[in-house]
C-alpha atoms as a PDB file:
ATOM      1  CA  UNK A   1     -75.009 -15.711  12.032  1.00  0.00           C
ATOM      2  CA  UNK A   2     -73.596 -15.833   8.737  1.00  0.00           C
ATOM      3  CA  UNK A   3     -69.703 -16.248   7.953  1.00  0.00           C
ATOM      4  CA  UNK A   4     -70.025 -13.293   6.042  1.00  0.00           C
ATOM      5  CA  UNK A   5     -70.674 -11.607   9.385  1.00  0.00           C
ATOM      6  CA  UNK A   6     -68.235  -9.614  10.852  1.00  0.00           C
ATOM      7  CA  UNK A   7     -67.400 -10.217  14.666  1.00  0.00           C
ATOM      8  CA  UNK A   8     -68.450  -6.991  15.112  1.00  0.00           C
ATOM      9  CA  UNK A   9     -71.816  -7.268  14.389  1.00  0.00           C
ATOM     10  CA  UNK A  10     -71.679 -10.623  16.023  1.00  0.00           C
ATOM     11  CA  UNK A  11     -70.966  -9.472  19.434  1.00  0.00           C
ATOM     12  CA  UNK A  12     -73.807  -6.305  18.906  1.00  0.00           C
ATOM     13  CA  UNK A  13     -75.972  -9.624  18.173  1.00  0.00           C
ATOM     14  CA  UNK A  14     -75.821 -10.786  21.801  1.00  0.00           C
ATOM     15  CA  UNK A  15     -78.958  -9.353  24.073  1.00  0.00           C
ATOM     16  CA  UNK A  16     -76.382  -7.471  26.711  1.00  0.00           C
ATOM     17  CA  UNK A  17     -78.954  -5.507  27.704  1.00  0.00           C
ATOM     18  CA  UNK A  18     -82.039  -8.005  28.022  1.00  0.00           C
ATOM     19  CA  UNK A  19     -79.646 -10.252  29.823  1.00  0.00           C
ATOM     20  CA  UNK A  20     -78.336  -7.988  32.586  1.00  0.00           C
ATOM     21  CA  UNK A  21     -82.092  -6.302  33.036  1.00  0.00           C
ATOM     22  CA  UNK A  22     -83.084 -10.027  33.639  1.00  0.00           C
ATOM     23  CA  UNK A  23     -80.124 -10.119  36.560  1.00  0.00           C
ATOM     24  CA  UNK A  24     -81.472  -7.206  38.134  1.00  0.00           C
ATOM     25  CA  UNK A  25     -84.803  -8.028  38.198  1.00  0.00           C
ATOM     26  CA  UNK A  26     -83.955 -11.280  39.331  1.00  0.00           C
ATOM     27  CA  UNK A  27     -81.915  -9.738  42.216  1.00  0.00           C
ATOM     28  CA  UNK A  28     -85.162  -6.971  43.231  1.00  0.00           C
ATOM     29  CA  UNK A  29     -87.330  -9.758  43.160  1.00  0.00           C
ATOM     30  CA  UNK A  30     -85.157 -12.314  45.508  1.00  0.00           C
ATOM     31  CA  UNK A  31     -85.152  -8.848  47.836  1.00  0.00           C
ATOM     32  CA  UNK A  32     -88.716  -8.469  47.607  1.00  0.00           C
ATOM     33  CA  UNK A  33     -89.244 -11.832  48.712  1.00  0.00           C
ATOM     34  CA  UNK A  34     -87.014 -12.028  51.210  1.00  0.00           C
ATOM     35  CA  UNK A  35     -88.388  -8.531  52.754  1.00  0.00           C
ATOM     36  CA  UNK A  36     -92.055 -10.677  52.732  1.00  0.00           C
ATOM     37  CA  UNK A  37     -90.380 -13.403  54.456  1.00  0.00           C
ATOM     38  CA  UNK A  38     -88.978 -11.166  57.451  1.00  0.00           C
ATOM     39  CA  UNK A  39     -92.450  -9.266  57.614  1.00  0.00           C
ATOM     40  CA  UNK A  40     -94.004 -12.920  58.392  1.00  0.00           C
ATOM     41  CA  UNK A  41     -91.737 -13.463  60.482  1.00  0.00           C
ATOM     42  CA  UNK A  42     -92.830 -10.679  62.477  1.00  0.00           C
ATOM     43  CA  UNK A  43     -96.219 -11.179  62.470  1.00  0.00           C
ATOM     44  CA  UNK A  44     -95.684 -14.903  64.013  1.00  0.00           C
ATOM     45  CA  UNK A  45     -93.422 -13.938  66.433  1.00  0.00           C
ATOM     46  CA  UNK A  46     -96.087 -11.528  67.939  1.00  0.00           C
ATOM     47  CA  UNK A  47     -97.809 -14.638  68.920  1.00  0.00           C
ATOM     48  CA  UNK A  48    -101.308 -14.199  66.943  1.00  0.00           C
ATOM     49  CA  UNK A  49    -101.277 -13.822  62.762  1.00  0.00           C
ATOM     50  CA  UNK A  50    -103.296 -14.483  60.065  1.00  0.00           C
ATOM     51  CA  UNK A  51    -102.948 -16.927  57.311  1.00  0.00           C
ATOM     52  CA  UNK A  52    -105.191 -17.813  54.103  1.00  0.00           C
ATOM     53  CA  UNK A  53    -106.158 -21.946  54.179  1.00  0.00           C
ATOM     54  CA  UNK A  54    -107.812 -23.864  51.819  1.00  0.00           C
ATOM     55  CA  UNK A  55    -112.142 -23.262  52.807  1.00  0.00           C
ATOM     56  CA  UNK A  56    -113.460 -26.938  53.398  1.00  0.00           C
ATOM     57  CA  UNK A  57    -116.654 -25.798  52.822  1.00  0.00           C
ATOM     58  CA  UNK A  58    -115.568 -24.246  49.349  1.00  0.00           C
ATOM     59  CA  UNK A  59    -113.666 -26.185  47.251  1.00  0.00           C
ATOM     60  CA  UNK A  60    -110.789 -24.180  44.915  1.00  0.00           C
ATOM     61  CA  UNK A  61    -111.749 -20.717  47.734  1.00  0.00           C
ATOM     62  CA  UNK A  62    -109.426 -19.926  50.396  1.00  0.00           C
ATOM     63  CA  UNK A  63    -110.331 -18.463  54.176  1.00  0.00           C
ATOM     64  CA  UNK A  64    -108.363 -15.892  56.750  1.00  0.00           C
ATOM     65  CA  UNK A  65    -107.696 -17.985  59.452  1.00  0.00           C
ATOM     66  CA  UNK A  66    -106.052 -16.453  62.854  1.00  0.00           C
ATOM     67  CA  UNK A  67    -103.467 -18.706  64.421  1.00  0.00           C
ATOM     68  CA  UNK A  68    -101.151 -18.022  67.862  1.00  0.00           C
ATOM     69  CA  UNK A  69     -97.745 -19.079  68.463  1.00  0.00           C
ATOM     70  CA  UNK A  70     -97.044 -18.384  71.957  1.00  0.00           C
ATOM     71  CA  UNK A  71     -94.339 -19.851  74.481  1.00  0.00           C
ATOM     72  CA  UNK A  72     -95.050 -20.686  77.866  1.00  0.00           C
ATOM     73  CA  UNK A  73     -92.721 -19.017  80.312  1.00  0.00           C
ATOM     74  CA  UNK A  74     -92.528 -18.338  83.811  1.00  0.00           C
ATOM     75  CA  UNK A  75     -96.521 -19.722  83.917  1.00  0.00           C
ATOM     76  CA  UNK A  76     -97.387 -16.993  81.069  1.00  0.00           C
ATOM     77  CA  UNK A  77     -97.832 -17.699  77.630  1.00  0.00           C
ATOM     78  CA  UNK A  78     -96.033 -14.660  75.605  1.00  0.00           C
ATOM     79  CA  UNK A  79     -94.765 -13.855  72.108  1.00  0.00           C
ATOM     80  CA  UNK A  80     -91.471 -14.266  70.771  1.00  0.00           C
ATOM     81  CA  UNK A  81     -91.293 -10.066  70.756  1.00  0.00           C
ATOM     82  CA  UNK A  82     -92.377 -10.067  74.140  1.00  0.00           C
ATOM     83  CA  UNK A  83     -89.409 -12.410  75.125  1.00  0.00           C
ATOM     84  CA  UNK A  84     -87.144 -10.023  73.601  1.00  0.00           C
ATOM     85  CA  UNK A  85     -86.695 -11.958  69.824  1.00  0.00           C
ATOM     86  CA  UNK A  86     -87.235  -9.592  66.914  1.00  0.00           C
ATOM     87  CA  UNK A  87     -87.455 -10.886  63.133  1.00  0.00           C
ATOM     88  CA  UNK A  88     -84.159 -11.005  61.011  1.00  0.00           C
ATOM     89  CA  UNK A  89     -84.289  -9.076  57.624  1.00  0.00           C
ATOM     90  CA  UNK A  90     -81.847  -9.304  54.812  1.00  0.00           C
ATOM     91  CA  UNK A  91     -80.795  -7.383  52.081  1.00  0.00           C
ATOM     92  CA  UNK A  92     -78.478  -7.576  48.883  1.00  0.00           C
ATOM     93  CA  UNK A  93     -74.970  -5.922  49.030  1.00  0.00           C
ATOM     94  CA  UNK A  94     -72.325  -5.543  47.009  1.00  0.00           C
ATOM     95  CA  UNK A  95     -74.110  -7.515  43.561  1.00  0.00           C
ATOM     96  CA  UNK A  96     -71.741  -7.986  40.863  1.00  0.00           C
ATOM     97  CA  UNK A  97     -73.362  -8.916  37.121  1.00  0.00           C
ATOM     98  CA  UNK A  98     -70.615  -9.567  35.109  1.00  0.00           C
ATOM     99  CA  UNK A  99     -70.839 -11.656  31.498  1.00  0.00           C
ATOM    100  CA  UNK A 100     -68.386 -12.779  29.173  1.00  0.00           C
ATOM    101  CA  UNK A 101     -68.609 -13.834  25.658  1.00  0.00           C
ATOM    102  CA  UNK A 102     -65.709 -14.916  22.844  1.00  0.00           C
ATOM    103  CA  UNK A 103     -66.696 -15.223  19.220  1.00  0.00           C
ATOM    104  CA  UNK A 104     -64.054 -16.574  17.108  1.00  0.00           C
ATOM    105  CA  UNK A 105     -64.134 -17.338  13.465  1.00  0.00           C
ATOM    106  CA  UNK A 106     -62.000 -19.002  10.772  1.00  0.00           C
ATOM    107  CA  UNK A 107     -62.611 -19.685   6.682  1.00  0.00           C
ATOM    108  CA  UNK A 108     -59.883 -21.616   4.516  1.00  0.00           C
ATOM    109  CA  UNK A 109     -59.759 -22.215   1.716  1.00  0.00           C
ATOM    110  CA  UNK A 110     -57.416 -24.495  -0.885  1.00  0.00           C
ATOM    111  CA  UNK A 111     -57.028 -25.580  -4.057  1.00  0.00           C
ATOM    112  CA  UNK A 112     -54.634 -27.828  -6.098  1.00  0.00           C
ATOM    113  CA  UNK A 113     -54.198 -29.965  -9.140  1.00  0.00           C
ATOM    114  CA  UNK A 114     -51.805 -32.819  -9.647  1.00  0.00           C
ATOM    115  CA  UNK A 115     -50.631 -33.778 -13.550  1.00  0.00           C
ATOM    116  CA  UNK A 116     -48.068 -36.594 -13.852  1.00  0.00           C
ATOM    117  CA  UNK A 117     -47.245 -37.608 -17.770  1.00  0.00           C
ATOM    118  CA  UNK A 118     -45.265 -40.510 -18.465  1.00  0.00           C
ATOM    119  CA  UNK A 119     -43.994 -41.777 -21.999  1.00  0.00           C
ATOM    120  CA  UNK A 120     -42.973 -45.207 -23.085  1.00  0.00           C
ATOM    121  CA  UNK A 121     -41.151 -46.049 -26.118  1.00  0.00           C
ATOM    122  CA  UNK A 122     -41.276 -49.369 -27.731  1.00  0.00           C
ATOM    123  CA  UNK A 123     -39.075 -50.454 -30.866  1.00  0.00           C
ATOM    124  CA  UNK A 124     -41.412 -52.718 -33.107  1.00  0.00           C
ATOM    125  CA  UNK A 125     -37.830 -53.644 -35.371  1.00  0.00           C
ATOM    126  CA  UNK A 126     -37.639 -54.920 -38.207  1.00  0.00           C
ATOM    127  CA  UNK A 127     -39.472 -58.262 -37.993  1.00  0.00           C
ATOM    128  CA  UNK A 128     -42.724 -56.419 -37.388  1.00  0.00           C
ATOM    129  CA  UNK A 129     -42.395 -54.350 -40.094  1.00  0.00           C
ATOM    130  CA  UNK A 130     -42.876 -50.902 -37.947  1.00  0.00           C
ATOM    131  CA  UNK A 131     -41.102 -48.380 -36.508  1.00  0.00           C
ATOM    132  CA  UNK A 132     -41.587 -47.208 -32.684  1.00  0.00           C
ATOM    133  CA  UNK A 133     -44.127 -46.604 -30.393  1.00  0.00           C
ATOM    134  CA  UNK A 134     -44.760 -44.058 -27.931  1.00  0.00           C
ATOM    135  CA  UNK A 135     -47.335 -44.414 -25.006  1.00  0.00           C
ATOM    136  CA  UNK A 136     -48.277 -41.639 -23.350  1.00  0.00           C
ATOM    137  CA  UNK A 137     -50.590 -41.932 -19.857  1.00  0.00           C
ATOM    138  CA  UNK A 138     -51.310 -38.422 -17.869  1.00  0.00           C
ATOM    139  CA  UNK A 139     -52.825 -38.773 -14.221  1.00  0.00           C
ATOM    140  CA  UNK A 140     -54.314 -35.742 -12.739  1.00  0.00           C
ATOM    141  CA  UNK A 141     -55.128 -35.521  -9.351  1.00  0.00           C
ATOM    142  CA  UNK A 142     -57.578 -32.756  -8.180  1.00  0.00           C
ATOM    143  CA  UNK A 143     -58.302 -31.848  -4.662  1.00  0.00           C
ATOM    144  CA  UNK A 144     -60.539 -29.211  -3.250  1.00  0.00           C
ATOM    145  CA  UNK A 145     -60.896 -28.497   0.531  1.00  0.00           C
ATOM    146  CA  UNK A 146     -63.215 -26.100   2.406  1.00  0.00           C
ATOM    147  CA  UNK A 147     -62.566 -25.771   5.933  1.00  0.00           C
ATOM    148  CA  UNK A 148     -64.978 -23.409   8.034  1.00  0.00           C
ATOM    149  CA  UNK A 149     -64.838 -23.255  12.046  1.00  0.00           C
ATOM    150  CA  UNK A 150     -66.875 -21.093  14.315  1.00  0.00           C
ATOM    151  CA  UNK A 151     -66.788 -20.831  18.132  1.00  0.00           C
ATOM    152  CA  UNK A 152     -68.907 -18.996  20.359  1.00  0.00           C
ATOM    153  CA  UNK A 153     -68.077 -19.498  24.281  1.00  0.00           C
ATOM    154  CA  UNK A 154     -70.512 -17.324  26.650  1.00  0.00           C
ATOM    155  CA  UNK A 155     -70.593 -16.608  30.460  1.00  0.00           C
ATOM    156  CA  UNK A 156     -72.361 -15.147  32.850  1.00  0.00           C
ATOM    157  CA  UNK A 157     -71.884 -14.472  36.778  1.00  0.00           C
ATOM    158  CA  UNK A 158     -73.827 -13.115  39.671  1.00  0.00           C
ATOM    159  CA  UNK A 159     -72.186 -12.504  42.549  1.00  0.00           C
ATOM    160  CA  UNK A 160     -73.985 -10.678  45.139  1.00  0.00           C
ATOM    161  CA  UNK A 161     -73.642 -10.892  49.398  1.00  0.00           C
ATOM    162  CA  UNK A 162     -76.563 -11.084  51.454  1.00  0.00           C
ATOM    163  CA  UNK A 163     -76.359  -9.700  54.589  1.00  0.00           C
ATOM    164  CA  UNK A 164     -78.449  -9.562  57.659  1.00  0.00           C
ATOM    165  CA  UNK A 165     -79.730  -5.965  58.669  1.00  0.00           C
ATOM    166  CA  UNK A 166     -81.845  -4.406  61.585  1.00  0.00           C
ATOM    167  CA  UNK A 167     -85.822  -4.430  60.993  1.00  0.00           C
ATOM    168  CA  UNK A 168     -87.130  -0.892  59.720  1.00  0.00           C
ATOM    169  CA  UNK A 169     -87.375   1.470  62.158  1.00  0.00           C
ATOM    170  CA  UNK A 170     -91.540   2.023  61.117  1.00  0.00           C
ATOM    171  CA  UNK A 171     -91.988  -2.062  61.843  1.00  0.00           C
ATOM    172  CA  UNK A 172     -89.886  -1.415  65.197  1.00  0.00           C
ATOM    173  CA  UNK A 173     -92.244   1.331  66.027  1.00  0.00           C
ATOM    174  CA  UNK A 174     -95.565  -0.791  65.118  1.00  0.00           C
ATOM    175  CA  UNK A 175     -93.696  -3.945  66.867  1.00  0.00           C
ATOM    176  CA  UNK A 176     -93.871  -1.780  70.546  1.00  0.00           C
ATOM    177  CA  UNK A 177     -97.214  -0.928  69.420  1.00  0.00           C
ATOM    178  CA  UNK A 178     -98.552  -4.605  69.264  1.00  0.00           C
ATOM    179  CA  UNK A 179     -96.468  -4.891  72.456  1.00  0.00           C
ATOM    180  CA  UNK A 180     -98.024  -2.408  74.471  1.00  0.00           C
ATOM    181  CA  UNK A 181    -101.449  -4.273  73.312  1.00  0.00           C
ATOM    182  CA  UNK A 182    -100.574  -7.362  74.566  1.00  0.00           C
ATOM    183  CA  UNK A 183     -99.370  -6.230  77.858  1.00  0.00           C
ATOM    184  CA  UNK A 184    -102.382  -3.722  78.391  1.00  0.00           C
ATOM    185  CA  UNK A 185    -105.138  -7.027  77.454  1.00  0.00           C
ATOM    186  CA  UNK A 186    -103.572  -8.727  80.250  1.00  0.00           C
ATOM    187  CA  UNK A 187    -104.066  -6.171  82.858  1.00  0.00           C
END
């Protein structure tokens, strides 16, 4: 930015818009992640879930492998769900993007010039055979100063609350499902 540049066209200069799209992305894709996270969480608390391991027997390929987590109680060994646990989802309230910027600008300017004369008169008389003599000296003193300042202060905040909130009501649905299943296999 030039110091030709107005302020104006300074602050149009900052990427407001880039810089709040990359908030709100940001913000969708912590939600996104944290709605995978709950969904896992699901799945291992039904006691039997899949996860992808490195294949031994091919190196840089990966494998489904099925794993349980069950708790023994009361001689049984049962889920999490079927003890009565269900998975805790969260979700973003109340986000606040809010950015601040100050551009401030200064130019000065000065000139000046300094001339001093001084005379000095001598009398020669009359046994040197002349009359006076004047001696004149002049010292100028020249000073230039350029002074140029520029500040540019920028902020940015994201405020947002997280907040726990009840599993969808589709999961809750599939969650009896898987329930059901598990009770019926024992039977």
């Amino acid at each position: 930015m030039g110091m030709n540049s107005p302020i104006g066209q300074q602050l149009l200069d900052v990427p407001f818009p880039d810089m709040i799209r990359s908030m709100g992305v940001a913000v969708a894709e912590a939600q996104f992640a944290l709605d995978e996270v709950g969904i896992r969480l699901a799945q291992m608390m039904s006691g039997r879930y899949e996860v992808e391991e490195a294949d031994p027997d091919n190196p840089g390929e990966t494998k489904t492998v099925e794993k349980t987590a069950l708790v023994k109680f009361d001689g049984q060994d049962l889920s999490l769900l079927e003890l009565g646990f269900t998975p805790t989802f969260y979700q973003f309230v109340d986000t606040v993007i809010e950015v601040k910027i100050s551009i401030s600008m200064s130019y000065e300017r000065s000139f000046s010039k300094t001339t001093k004369t001084k005379s000095l008169k001598a009398a020669g008389g009359i046994f040197l055979g002349f009359g006076g003599i004047t001696a004149r000296t002049s010292s100028v003193s020249a000073s230039y100063a350029s002074k140029f300042q520029y500040s540019a202060e920028g902020s940015s905040l994201l405020r947002t609350k997280l907040v726990n909130v009840p599993p969808p009501a589709v999961l809750e649905e599939r969650i009896r499902k898987v329930l059901e299943r598990e009770v019926d296999a024992r039977t």
